[in-house]
PDB file of N, CA and C in Angstrom:
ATOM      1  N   UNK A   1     -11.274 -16.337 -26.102  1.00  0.00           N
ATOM      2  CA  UNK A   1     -10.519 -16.557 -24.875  1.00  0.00           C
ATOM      3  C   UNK A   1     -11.329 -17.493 -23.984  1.00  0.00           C
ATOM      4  N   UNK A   2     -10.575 -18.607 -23.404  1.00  0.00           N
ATOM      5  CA  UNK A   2     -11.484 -19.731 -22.770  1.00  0.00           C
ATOM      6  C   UNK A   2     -11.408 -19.005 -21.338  1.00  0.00           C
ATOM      7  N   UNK A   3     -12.367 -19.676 -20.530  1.00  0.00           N
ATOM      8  CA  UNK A   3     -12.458 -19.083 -19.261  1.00  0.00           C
ATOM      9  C   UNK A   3     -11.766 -19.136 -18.264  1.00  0.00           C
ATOM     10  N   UNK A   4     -10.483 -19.996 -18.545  1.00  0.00           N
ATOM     11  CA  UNK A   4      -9.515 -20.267 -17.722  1.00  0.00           C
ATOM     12  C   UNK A   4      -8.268 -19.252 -17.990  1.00  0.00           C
ATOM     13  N   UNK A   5      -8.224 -18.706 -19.211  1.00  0.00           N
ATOM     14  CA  UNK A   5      -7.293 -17.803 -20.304  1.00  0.00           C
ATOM     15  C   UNK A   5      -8.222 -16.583 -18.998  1.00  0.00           C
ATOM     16  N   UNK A   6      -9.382 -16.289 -18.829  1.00  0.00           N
ATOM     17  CA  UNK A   6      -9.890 -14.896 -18.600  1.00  0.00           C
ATOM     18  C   UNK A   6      -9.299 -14.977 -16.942  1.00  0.00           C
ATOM     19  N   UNK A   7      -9.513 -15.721 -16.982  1.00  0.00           N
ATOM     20  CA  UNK A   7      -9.542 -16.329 -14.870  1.00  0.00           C
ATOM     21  C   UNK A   7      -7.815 -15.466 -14.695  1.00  0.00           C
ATOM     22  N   UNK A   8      -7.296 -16.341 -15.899  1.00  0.00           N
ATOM     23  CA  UNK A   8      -5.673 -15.867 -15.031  1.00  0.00           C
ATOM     24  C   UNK A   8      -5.266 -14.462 -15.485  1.00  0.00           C
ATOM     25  N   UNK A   9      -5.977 -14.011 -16.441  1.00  0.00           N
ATOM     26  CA  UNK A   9      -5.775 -12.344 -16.644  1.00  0.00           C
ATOM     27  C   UNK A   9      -6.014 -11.817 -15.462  1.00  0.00           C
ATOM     28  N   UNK A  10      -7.246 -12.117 -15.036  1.00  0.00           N
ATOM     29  CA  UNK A  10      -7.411 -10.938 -13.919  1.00  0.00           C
ATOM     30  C   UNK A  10      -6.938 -11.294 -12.826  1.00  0.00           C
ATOM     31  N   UNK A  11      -6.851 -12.268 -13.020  1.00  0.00           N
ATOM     32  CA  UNK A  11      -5.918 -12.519 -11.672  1.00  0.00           C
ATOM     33  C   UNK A  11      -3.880 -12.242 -11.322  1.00  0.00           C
ATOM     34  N   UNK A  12      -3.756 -11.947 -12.569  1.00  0.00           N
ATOM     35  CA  UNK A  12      -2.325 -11.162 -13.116  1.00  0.00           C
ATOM     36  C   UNK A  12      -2.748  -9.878 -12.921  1.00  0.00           C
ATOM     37  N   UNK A  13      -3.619  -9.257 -13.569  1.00  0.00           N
ATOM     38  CA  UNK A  13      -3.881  -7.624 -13.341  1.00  0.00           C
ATOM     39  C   UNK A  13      -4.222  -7.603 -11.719  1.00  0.00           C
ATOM     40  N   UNK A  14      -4.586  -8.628 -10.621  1.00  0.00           N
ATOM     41  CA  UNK A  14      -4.959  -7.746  -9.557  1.00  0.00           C
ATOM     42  C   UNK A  14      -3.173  -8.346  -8.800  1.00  0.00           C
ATOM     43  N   UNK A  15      -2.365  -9.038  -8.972  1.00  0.00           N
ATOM     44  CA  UNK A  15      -1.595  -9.070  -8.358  1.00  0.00           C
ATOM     45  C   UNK A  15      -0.542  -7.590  -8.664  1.00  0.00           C
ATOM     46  N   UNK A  16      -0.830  -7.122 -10.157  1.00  0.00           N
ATOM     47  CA  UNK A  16       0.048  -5.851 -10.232  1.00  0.00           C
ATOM     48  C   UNK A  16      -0.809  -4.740  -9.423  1.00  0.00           C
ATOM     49  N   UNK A  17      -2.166  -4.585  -9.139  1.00  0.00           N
ATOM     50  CA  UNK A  17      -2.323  -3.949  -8.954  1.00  0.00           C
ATOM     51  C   UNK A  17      -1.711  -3.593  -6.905  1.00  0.00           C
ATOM     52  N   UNK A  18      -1.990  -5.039  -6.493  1.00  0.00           N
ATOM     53  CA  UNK A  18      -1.626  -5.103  -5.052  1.00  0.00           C
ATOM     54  C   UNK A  18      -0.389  -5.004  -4.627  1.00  0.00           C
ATOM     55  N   UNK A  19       1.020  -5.519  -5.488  1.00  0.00           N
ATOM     56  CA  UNK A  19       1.957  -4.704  -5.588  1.00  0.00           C
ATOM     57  C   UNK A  19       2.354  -3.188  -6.175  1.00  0.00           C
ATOM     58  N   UNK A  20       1.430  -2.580  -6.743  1.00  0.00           N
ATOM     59  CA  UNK A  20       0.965  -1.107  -6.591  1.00  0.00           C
ATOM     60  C   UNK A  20       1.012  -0.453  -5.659  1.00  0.00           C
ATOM     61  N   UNK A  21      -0.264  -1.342  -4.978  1.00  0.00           N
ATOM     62  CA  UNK A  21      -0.300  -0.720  -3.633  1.00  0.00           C
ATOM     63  C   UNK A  21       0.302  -1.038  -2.194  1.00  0.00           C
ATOM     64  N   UNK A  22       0.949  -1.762  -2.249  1.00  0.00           N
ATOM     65  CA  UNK A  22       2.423  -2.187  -1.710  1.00  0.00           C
ATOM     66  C   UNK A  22       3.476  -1.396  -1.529  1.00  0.00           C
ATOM     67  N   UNK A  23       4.039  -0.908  -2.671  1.00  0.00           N
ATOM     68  CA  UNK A  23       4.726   0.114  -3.417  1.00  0.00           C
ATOM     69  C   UNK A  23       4.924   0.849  -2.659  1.00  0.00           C
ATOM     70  N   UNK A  24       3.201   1.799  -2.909  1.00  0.00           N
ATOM     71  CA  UNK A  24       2.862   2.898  -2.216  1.00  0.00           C
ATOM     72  C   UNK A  24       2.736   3.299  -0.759  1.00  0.00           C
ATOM     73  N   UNK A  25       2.556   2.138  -0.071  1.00  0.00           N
ATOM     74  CA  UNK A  25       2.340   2.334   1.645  1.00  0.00           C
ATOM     75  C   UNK A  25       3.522   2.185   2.107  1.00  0.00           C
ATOM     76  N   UNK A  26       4.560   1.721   1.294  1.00  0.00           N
ATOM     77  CA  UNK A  26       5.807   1.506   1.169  1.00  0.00           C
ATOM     78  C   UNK A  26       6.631   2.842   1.500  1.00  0.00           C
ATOM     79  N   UNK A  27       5.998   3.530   0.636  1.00  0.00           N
ATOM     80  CA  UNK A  27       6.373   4.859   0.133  1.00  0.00           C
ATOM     81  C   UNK A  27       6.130   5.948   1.081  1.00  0.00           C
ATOM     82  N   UNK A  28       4.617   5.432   1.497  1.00  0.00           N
ATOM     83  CA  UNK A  28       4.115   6.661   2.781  1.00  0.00           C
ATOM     84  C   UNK A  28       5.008   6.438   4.225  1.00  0.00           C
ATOM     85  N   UNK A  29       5.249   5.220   4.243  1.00  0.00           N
ATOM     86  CA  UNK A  29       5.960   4.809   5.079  1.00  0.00           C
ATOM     87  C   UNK A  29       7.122   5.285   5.595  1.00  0.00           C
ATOM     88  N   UNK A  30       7.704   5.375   4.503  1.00  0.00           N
ATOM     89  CA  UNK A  30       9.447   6.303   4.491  1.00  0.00           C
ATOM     90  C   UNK A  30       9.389   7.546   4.674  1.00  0.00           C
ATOM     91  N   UNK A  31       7.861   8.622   3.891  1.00  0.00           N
ATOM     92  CA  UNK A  31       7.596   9.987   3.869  1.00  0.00           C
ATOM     93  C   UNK A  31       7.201  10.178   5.350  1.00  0.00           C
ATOM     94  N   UNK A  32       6.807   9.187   6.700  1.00  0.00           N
ATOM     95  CA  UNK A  32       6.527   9.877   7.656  1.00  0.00           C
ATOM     96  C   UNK A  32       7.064   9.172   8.506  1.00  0.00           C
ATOM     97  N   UNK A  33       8.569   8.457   8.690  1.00  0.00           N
ATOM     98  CA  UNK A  33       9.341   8.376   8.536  1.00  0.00           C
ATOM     99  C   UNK A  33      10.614   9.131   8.569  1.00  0.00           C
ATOM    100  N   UNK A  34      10.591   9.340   7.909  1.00  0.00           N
ATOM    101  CA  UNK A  34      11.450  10.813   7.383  1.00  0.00           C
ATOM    102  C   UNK A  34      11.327  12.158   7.807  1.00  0.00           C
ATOM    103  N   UNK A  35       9.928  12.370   8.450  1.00  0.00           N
ATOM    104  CA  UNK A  35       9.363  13.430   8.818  1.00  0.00           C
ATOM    105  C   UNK A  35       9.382  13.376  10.353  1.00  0.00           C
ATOM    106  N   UNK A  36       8.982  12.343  10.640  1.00  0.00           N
ATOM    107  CA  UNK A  36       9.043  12.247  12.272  1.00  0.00           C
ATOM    108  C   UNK A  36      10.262  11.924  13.110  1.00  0.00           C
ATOM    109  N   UNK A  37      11.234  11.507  12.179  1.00  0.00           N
ATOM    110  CA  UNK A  37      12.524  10.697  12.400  1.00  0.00           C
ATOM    111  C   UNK A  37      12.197   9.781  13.580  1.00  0.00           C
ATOM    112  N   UNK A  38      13.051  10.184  14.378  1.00  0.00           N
ATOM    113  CA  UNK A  38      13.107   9.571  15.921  1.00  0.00           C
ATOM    114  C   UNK A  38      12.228   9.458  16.621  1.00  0.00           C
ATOM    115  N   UNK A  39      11.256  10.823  16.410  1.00  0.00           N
ATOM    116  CA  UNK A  39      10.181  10.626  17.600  1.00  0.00           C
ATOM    117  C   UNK A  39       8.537  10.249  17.300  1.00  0.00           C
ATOM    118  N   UNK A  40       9.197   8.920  18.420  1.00  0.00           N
ATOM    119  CA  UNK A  40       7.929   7.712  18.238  1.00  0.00           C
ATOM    120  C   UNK A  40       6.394   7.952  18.613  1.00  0.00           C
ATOM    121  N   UNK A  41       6.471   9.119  19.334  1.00  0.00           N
ATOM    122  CA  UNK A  41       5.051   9.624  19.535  1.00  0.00           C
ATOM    123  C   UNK A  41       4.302  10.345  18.298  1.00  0.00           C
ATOM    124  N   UNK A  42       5.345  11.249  17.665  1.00  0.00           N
ATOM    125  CA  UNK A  42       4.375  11.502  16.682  1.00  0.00           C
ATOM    126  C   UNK A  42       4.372  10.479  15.444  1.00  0.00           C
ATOM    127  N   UNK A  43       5.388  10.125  15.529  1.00  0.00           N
ATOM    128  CA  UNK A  43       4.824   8.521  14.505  1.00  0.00           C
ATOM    129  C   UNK A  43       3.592   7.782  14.436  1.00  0.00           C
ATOM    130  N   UNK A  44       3.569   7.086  15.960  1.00  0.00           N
ATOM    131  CA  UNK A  44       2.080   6.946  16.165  1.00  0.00           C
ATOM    132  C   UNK A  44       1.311   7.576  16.131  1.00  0.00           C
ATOM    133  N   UNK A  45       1.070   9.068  16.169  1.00  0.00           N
ATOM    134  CA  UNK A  45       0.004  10.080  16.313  1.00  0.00           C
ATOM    135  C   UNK A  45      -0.383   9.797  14.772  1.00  0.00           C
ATOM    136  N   UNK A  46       0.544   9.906  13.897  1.00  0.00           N
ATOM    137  CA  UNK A  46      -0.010   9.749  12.589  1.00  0.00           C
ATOM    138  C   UNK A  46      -0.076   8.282  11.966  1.00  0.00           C
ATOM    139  N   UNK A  47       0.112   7.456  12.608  1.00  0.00           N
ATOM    140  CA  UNK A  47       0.346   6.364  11.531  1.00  0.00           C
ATOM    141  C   UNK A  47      -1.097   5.735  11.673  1.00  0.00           C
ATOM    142  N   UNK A  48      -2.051   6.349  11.853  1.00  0.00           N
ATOM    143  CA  UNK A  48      -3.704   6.201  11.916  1.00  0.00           C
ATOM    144  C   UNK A  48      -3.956   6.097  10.303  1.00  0.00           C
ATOM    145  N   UNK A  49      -3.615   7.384   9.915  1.00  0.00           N
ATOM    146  CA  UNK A  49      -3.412   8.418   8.533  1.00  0.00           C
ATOM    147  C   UNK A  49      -2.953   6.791   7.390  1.00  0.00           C
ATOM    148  N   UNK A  50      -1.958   6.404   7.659  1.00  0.00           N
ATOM    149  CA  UNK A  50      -0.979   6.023   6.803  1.00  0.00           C
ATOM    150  C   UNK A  50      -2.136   4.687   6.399  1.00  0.00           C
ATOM    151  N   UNK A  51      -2.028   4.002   7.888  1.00  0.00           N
ATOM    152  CA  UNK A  51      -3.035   2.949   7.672  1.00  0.00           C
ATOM    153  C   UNK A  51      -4.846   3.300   7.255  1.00  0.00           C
ATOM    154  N   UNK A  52      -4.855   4.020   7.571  1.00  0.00           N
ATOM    155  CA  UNK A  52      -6.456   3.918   6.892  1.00  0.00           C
ATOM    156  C   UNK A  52      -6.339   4.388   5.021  1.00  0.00           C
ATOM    157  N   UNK A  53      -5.102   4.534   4.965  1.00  0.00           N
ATOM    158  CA  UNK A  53      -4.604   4.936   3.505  1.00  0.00           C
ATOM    159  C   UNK A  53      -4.193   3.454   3.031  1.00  0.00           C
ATOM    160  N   UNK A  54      -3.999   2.785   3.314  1.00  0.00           N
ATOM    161  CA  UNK A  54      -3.296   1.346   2.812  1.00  0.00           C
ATOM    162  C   UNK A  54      -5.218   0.694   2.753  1.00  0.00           C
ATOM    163  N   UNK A  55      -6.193   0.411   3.705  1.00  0.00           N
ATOM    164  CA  UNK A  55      -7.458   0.061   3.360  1.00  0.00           C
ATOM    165  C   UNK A  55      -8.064   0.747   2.800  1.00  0.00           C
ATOM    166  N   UNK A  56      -8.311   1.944   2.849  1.00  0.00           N
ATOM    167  CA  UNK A  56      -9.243   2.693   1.532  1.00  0.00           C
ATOM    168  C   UNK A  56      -8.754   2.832   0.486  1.00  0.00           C
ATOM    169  N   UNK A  57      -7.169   3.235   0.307  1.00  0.00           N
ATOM    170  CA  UNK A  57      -6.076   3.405  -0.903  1.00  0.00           C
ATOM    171  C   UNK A  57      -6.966   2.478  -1.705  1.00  0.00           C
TER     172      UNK A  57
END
């Protein structure tokens, strides 16, 4: 495999992986969301949670 063949593998495996995790914050998104419905205070109270889950995720 030449080094240009290796270059674009991983660079295919990290774009699936970042739509992975896309996906997923996607996902947390709707779960608190869904939970808080309407009220925007506790939305923000938690959406600390959600986001420090999308950078450490």
């Amino acid at each position: 495999m030449s080094n240009l063949e290796a270059l674009s593998s991983i660079t295919n495996m990290e774009r699936r992986l970042e739509k992975k995790r896309i996906k997923s914050t996607i996902e947390q998104y709707k779960k608190y969301h869904d939970c808080y419905g309407g009220n925007e205070e506790m939305r923000k109270a938690n959406a600390g949670d959600m986001v420090h889950g999308i950078w450490l995720g």
